[in-house]
Structures are given as C-alpha cells and as structure tokens.
C-alpha atoms as a PDB file:
ATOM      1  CA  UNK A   1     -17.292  37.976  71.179  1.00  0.00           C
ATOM      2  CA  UNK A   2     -13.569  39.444  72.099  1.00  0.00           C
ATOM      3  CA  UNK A   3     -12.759  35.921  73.240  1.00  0.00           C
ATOM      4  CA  UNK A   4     -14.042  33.992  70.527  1.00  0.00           C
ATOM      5  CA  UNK A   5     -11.209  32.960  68.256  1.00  0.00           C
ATOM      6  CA  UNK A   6     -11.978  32.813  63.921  1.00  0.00           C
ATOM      7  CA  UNK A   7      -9.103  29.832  64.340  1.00  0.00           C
ATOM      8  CA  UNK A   8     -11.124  28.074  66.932  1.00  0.00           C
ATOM      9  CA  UNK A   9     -14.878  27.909  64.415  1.00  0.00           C
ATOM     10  CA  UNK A  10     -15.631  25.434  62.168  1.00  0.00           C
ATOM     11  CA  UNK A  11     -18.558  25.668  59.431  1.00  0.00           C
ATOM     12  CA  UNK A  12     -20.458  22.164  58.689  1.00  0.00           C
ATOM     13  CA  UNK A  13     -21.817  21.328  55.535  1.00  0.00           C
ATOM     14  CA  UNK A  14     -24.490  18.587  55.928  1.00  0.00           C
ATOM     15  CA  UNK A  15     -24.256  16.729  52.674  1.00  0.00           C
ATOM     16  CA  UNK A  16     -25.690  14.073  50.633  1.00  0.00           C
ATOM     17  CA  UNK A  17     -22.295  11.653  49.843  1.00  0.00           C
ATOM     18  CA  UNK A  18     -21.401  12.495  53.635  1.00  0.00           C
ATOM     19  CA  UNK A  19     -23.667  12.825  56.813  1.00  0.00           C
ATOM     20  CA  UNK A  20     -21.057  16.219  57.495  1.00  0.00           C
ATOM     21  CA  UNK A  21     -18.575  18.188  56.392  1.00  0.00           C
ATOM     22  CA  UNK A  22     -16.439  20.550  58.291  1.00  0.00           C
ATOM     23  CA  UNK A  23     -14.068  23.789  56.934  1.00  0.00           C
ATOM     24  CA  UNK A  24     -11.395  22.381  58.500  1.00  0.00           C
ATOM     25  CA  UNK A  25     -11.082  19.071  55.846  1.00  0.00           C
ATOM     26  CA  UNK A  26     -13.420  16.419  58.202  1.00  0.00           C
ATOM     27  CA  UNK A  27     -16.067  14.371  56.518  1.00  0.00           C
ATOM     28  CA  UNK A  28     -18.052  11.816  58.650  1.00  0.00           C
ATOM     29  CA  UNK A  29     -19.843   8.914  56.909  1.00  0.00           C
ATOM     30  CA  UNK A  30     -23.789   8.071  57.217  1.00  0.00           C
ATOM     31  CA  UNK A  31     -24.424   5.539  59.911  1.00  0.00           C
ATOM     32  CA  UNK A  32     -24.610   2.253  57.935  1.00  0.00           C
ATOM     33  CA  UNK A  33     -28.026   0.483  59.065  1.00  0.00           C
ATOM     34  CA  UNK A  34     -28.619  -1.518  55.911  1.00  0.00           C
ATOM     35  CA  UNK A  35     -28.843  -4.200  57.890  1.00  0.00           C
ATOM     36  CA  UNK A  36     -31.217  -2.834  61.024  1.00  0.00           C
ATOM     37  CA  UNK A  37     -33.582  -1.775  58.018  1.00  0.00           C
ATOM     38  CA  UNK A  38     -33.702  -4.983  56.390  1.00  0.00           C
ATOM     39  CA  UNK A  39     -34.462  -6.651  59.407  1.00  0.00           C
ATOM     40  CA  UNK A  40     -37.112  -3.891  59.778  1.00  0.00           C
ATOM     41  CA  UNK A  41     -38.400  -5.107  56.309  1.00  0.00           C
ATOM     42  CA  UNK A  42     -38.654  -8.649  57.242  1.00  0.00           C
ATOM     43  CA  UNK A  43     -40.767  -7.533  60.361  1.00  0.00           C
ATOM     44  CA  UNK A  44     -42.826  -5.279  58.484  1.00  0.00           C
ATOM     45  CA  UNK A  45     -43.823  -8.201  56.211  1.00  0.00           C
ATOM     46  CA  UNK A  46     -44.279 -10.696  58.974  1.00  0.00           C
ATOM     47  CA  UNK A  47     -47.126  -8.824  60.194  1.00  0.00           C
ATOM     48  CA  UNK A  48     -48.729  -7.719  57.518  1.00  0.00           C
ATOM     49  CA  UNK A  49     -49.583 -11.525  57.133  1.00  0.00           C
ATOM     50  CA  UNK A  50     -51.055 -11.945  60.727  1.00  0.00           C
ATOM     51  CA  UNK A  51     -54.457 -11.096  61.112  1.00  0.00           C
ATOM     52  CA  UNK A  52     -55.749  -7.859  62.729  1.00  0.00           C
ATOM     53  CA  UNK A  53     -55.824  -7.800  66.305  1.00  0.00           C
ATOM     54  CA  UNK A  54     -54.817 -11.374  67.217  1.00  0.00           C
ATOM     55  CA  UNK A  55     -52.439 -12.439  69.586  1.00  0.00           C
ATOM     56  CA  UNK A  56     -49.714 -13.392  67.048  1.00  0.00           C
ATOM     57  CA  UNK A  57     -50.683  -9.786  65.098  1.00  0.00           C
ATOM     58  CA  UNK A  58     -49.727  -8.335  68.835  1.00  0.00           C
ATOM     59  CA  UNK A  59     -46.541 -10.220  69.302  1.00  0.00           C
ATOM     60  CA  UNK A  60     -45.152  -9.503  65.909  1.00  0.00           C
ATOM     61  CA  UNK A  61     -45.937  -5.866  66.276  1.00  0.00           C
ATOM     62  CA  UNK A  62     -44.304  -5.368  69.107  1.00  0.00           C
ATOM     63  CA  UNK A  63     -41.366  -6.928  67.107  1.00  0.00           C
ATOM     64  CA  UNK A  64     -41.574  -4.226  64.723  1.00  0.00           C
ATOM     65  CA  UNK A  65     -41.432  -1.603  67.555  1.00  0.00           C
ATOM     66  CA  UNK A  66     -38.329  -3.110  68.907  1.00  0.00           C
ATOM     67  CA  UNK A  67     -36.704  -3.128  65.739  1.00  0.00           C
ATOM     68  CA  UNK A  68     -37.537   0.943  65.020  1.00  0.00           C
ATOM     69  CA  UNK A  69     -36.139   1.901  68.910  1.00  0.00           C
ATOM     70  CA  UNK A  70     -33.184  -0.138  67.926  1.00  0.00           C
ATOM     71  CA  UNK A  71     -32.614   1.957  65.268  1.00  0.00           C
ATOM     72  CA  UNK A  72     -33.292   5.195  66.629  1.00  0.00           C
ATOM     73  CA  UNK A  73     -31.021   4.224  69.460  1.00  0.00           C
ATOM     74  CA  UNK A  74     -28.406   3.830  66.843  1.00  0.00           C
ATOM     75  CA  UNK A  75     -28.895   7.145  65.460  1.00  0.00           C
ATOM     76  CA  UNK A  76     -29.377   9.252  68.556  1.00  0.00           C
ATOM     77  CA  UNK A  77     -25.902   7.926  70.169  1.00  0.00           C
ATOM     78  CA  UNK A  78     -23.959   8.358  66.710  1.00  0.00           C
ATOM     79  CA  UNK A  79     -25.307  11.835  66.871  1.00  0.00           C
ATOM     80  CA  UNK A  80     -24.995  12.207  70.642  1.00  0.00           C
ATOM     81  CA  UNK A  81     -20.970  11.292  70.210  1.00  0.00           C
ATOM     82  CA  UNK A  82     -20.600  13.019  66.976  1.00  0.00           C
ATOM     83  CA  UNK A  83     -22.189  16.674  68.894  1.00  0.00           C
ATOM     84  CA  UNK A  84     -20.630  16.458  71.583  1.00  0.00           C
ATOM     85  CA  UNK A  85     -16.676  16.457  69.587  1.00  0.00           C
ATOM     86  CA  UNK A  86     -17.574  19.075  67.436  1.00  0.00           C
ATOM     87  CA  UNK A  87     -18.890  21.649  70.717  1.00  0.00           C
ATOM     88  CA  UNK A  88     -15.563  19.873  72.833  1.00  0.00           C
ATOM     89  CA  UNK A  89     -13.213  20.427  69.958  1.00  0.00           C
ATOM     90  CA  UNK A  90     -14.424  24.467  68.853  1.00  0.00           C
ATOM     91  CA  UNK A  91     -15.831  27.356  69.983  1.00  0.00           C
ATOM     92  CA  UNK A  92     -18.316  28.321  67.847  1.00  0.00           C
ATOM     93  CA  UNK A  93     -19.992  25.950  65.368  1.00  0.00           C
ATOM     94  CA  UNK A  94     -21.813  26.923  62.272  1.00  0.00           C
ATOM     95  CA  UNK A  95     -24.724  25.167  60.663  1.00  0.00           C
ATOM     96  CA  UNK A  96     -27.293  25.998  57.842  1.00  0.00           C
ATOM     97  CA  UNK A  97     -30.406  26.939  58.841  1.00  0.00           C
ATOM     98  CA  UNK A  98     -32.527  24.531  56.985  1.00  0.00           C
ATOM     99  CA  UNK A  99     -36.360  24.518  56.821  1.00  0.00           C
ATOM    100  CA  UNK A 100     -36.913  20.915  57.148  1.00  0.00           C
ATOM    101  CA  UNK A 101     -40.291  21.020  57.415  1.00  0.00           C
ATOM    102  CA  UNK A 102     -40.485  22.666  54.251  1.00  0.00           C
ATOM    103  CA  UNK A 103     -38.385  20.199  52.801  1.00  0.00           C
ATOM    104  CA  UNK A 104     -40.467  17.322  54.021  1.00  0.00           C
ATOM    105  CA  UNK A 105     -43.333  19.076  52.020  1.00  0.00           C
ATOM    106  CA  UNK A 106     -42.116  18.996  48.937  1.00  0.00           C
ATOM    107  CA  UNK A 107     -43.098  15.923  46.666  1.00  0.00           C
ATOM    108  CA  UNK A 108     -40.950  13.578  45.469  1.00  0.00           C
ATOM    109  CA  UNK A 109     -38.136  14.286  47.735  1.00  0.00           C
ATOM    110  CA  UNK A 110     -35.535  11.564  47.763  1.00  0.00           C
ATOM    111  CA  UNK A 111     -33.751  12.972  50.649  1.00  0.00           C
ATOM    112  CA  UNK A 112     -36.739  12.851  53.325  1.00  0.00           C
ATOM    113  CA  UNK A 113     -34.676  10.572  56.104  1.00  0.00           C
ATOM    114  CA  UNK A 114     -31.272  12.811  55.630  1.00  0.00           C
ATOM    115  CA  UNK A 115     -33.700  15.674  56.527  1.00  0.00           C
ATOM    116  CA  UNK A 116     -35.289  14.504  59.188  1.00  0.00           C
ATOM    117  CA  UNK A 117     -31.591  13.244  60.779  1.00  0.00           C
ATOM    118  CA  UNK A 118     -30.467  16.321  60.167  1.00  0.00           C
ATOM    119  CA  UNK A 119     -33.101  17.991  62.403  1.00  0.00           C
ATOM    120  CA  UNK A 120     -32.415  16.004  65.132  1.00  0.00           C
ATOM    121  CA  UNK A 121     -28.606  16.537  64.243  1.00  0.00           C
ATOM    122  CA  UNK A 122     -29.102  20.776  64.787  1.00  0.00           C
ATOM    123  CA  UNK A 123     -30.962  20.166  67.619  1.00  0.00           C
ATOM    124  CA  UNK A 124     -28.601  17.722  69.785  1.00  0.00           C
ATOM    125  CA  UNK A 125     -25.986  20.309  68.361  1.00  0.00           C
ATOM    126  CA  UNK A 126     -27.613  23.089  69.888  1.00  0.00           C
ATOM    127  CA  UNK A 127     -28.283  21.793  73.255  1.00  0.00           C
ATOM    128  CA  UNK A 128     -24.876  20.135  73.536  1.00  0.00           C
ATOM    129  CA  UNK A 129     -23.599  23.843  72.739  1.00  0.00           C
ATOM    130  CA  UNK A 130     -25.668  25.192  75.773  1.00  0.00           C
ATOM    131  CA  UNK A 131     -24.525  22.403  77.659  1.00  0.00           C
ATOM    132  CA  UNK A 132     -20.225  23.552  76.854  1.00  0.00           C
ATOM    133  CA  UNK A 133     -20.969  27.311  76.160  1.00  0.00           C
ATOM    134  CA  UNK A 134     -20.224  26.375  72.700  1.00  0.00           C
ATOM    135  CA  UNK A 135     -21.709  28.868  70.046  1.00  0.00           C
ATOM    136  CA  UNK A 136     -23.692  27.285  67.744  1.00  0.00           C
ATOM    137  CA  UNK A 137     -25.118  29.335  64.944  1.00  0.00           C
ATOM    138  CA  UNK A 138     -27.405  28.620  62.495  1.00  0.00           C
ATOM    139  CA  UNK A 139     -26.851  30.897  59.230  1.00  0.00           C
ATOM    140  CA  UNK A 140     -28.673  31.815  55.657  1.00  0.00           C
ATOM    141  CA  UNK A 141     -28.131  28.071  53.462  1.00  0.00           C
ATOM    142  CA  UNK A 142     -29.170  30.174  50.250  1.00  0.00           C
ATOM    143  CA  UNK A 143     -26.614  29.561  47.749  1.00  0.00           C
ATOM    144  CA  UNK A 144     -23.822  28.272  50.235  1.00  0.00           C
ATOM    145  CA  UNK A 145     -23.311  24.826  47.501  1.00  0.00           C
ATOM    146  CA  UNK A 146     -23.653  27.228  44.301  1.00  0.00           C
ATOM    147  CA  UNK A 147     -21.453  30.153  45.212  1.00  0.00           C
ATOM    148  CA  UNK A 148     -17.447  30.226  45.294  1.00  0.00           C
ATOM    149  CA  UNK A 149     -15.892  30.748  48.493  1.00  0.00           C
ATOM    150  CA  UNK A 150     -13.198  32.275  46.668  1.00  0.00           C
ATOM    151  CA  UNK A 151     -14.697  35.013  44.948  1.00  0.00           C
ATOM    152  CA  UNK A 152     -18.688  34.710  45.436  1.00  0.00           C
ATOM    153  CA  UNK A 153     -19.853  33.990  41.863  1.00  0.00           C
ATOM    154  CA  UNK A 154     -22.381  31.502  41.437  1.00  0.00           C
ATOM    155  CA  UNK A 155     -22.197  28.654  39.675  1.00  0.00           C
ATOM    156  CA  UNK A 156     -25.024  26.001  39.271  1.00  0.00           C
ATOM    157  CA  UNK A 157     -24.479  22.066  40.523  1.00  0.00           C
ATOM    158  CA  UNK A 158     -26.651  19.200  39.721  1.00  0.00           C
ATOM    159  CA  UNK A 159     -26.519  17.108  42.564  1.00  0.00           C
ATOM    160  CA  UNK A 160     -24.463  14.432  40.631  1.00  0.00           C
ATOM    161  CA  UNK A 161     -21.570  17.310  40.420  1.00  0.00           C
ATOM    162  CA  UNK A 162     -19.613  16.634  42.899  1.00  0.00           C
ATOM    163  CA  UNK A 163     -16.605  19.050  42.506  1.00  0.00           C
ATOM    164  CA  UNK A 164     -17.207  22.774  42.551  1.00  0.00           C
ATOM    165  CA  UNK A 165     -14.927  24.499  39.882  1.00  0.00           C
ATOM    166  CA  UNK A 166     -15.899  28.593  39.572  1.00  0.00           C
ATOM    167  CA  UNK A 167     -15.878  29.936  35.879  1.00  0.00           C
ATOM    168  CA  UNK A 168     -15.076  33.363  37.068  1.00  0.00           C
ATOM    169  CA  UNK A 169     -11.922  32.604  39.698  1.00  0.00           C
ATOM    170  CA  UNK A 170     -10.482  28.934  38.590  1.00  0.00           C
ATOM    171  CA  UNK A 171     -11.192  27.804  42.042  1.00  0.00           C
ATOM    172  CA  UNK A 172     -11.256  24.284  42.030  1.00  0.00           C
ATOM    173  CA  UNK A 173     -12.452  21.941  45.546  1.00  0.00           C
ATOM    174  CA  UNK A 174     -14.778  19.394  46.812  1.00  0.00           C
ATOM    175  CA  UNK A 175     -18.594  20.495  46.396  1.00  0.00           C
ATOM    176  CA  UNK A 176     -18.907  19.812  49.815  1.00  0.00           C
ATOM    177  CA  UNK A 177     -15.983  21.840  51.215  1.00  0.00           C
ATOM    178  CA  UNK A 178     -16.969  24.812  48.739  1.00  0.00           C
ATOM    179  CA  UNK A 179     -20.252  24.642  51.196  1.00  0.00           C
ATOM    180  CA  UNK A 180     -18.737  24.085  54.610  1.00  0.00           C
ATOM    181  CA  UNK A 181     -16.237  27.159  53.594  1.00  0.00           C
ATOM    182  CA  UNK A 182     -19.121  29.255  53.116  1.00  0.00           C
ATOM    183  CA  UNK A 183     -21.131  28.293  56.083  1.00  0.00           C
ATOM    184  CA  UNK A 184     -17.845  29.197  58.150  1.00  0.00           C
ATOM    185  CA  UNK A 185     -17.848  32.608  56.325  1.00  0.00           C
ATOM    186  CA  UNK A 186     -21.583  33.024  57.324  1.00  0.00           C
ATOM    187  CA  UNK A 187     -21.440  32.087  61.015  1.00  0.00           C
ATOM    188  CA  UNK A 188     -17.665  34.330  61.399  1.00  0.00           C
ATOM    189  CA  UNK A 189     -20.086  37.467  59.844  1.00  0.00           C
ATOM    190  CA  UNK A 190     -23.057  36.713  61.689  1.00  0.00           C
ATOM    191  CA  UNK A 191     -20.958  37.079  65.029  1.00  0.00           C
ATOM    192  CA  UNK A 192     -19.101  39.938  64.042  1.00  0.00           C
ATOM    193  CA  UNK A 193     -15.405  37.888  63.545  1.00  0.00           C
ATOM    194  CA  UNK A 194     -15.222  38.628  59.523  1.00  0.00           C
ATOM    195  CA  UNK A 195     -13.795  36.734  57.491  1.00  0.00           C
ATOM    196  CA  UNK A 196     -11.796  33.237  58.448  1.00  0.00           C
ATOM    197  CA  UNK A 197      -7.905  33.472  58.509  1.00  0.00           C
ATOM    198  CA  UNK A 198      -7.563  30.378  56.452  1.00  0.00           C
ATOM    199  CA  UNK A 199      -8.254  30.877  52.981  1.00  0.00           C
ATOM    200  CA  UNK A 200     -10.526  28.634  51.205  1.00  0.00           C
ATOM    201  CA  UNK A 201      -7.147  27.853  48.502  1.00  0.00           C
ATOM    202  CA  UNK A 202      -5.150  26.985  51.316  1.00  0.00           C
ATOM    203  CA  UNK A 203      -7.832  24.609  52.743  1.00  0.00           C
ATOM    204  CA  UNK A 204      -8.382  23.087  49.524  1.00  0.00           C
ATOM    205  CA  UNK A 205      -4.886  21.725  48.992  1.00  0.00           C
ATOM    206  CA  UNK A 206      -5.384  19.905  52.362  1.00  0.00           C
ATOM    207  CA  UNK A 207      -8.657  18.563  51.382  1.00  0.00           C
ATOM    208  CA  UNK A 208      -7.192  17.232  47.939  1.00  0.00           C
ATOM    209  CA  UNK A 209      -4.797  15.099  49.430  1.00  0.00           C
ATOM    210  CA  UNK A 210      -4.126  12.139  51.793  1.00  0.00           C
ATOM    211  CA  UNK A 211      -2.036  14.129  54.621  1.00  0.00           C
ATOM    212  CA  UNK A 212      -2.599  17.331  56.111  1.00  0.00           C
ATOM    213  CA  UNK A 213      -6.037  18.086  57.875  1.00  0.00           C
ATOM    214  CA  UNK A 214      -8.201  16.154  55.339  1.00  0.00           C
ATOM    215  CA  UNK A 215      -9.930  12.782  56.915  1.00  0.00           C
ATOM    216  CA  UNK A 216     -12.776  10.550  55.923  1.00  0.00           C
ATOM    217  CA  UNK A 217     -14.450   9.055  59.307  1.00  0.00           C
ATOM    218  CA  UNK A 218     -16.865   5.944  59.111  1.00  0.00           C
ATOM    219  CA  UNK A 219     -19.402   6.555  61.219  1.00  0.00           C
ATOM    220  CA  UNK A 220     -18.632   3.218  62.968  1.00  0.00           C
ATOM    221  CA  UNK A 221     -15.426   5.398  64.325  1.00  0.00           C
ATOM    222  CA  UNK A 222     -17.318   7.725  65.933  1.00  0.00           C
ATOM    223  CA  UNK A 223     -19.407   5.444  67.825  1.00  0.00           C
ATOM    224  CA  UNK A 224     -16.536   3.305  69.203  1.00  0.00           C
ATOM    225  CA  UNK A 225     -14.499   6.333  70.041  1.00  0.00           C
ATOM    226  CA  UNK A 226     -16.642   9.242  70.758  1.00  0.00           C
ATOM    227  CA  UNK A 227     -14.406  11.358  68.254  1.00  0.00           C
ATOM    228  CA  UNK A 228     -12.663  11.714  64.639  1.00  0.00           C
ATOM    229  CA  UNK A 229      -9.099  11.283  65.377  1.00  0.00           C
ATOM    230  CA  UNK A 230      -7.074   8.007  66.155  1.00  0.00           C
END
C-alpha cells in the first residue's frame, strides 16, 4: 500500500436522512420514486380485483411486473453512476460491513428497503472497484454512529438525534459525518495508512457551512450527470 495516498480515501456513511455520506463533507439524497411506487400501488390494486388466472388477471400482472423493472432500473443506474464517481474520484473507499441479512431478520424493522439498497449499493461498489483497481474495504460498523471521532468515547443516539455532540471532548458535527469520519479511520487502519491527515475538527467546520467541501446532491443530479459536482 506505499502508493496508496490517506488524502486520496474517503469513508461512507450509509445513513437514514441521506442514501450516503462521505468524510470528505458529500451527502447524496435517496432516489425519489414516490411516484414509481404509487403507480406500483395502483397496479397492485388493479389486480387484486381481476379474477385468478383470467386473461385480464394476466394482462394486469404483467403490468405490475413492468412497473417493479422500472423501478429497479431506476435504482440500479442511480447506483451504477453514483459507484462508479466514488471508485473514479479515490483510491480506496471505505464502507461498513453490514449484515443485511441479519438486519432483514429482525422484526419490526422500518428500514428493510434502505437495507436491501444498500446491499446492492456494496456490491456494485465492490465490483466497480475491481473494475478501476479501486480499494474498496469493508470495515467493523460496531459503534462507528455512537463513538467520537475526536476522542473515541461513546455516546448513545436515538435515531431522531441527528447531531453528534461528545460529553467527554465538546466535539460537536453532523451524526452522519461523526460516522463517515470513523469509517475513514477504520478502512486507513485496516490497510495499514493510520490515521487520516484531516482531522475530524477541521472537517467539521466545512461540513457546518455553505462553502468549503460540504454539498448536498439530489439524487436526480447524479443520474443526469454521472457525478456530484457542477
């Protein structure tokens, strides 16, 4: 790893408010398909009112198929343009290493479709990273939202907490860039780099604020331009 740059990493946070979010200050917005899904709904209902096995039960389900490839066309080429940036623009690129089938299990799970597009997320992201010679490195998720990445204490979050502010340290940041910080930290150790250059303070203010790195991209943007910049 002598030619792998800490500068030239990013960690990503895959959050709830966000579909990511990177160390460097870049959030990307979940694909808005409100409207594919109602349509799906109206479908759905349609042919639950045919009968069984007729012709117009046929015709209406095939409907309903077009409808779900529609949408999982939608989703593969947001995350097929969204990959391939991330293993264009860096090096390495660090992930959590989330048991999604565990998280499936679990009853009463309200975030069972970010899950399951996050799967396919780490996967594309994988084999777009073969594809560059990008790294791309899953590491440990335990504790990456509770813990500083100033000074490692942990602090707890309900989900409806949005900001992370440590006890112990004062350090103050988006709940979502605490994460992404730590990820970076994770991925930098787990190939032997140590620690990232940029400080997690000095990231913050950029986050914080409209200028600098910091950037909020609909997911609409990177469809139509393959990237998150202008």
């Amino acid at each position: 790893m002598d030619n792998l740059d800490a500068e030239d990493c990013v960690g990503i946070d895959l959050g709830i408010t966000n579909y990511i979010y990177t160390s460097n200050g870049d959030s990307v917005d979940w694909l808005d398909l409100s409207d594919e899904y109602e349509r799906l709904r109206r479908e759905q209902r349609s042919l639950s009112r045919k009968e069984h096995g007729s012709n117009n039960w046929e015709k209406q389900r095939q409907e309903v198929a077009k409808v779900k490839r529609r949408i999982k066309r939608k989703v593969e080429d947001f995350q097929h343009k969204l990959t391939t940036w991330l293993v264009k623009m860096y090096d390495a690129v660090f992930v959590e290493d989330l048991n999604v089938v565990g998280m499936l299990q679990q009853r009463g799970n309200a975030r069972n479709k970010q899950d399951a597009a996050w799967r396919g997320f780490i996967e594309m992201l994988e084999y777009k990273g073969d594809l560059y010679g990008t790294h791309v490195v899953q590491v440990n998720p335990a504790g990456t939202t509770k813990e500083c990445a100033e000074c490692g204490v942990e602090t707890e979050k309900p989900l409806w907490v949005r900001e992370h502010s440590c006890p112990s340290c004062g350090f103050e940041v988006d709940r979502d860039a605490n994460a992404s910080y730590n990820v970076l930290s994770r991925g930098l150790q787990e190939l032997g780099l140590g620690q990232a250059e940029v400080t997690p303070v000095e990231t913050a203010t950029a986050v914080e604020t409209d200028g600098g790195r910091s950037s909020s991209v609909p997911a609409s943007h990177v469809i139509e331009t393959g990237s998150l910049g202008a």
